[in-house]
Protein backbone atom coordinates (compact mmCIF):
# COMPACT_ATOMS: atom_id res chain seq x y z
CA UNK A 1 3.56 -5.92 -6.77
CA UNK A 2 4.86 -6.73 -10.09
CA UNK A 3 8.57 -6.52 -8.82
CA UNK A 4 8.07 -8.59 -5.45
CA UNK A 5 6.42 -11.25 -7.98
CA UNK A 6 9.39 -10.88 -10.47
CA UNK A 7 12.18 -11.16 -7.40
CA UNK A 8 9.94 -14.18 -6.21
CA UNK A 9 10.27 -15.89 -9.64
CA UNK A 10 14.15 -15.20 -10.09
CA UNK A 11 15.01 -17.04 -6.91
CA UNK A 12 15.28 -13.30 -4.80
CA UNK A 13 12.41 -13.36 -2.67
CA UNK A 14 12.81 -10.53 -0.09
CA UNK A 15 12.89 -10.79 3.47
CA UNK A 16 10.60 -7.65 4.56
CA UNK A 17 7.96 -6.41 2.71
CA UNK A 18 8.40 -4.00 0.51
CA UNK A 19 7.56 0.10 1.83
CA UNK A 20 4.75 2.31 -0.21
CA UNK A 21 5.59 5.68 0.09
CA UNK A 22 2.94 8.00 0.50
CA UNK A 23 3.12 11.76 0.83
CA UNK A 24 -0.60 11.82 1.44
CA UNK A 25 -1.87 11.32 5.21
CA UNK A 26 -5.18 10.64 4.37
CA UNK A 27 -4.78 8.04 1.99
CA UNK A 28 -1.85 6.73 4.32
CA UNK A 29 -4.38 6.29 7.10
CA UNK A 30 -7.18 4.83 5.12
CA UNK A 31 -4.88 1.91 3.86
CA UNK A 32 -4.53 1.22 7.61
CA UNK A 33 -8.23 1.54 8.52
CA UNK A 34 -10.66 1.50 5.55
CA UNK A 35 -13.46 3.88 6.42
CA UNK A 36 -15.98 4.95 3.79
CA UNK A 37 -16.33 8.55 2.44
CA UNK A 38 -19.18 9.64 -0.20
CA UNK A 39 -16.24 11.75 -1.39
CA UNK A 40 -14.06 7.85 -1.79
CA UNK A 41 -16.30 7.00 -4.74
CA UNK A 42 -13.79 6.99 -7.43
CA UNK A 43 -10.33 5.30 -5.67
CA UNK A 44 -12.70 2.44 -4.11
CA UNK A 45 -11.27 -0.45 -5.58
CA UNK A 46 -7.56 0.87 -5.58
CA UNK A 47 -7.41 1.49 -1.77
CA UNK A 48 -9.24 -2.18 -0.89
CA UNK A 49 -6.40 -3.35 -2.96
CA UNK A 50 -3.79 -1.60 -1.24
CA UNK A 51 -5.85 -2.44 2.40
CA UNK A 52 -5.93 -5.93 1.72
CA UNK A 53 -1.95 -6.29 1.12
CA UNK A 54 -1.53 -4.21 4.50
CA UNK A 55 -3.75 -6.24 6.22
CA UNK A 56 -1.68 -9.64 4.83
CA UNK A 57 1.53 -8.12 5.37
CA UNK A 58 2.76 -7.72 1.70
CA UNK A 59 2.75 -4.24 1.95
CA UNK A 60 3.85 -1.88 4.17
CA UNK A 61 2.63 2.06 4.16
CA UNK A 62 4.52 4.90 5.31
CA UNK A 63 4.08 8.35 5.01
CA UNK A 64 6.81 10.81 3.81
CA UNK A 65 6.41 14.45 3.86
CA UNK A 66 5.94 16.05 0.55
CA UNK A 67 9.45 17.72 0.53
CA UNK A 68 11.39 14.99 1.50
């Protein structure tokens, strides 16, 4: 976020959102669709961020496996 705001401010803004690479399937599918886990407690607020720049289309989320 802090490099698609500095790009935005030099005059660069890009043309497609910028991809979050996640090796993680879980957390790539709750960015997608936020469902609540007693288990979620402690990465609440991060993954509401990260849902609500999905969901606006200033993220996007893709999974890459661990080796790659």
């Amino acid at each position: 976020m802090w490099l698609l705001s500095l790009f935005n401010e030099l005059g660069f803004p890009l043309k497609a959102p910028p991809s979050l690479l996640c090796h993680n399937l879980g957390a790539t599918h709750l960015s997608f669709n936020l469902v609540h886990h007693s288990r979620m407690k402690h990465i609440q607020i991060d993954i509401h961020f990260v849902c609500d720049l999905v969901q606006k289309g200033t993220i996007n989320v893709k999974q890459v496996h661990t080796q790659d």
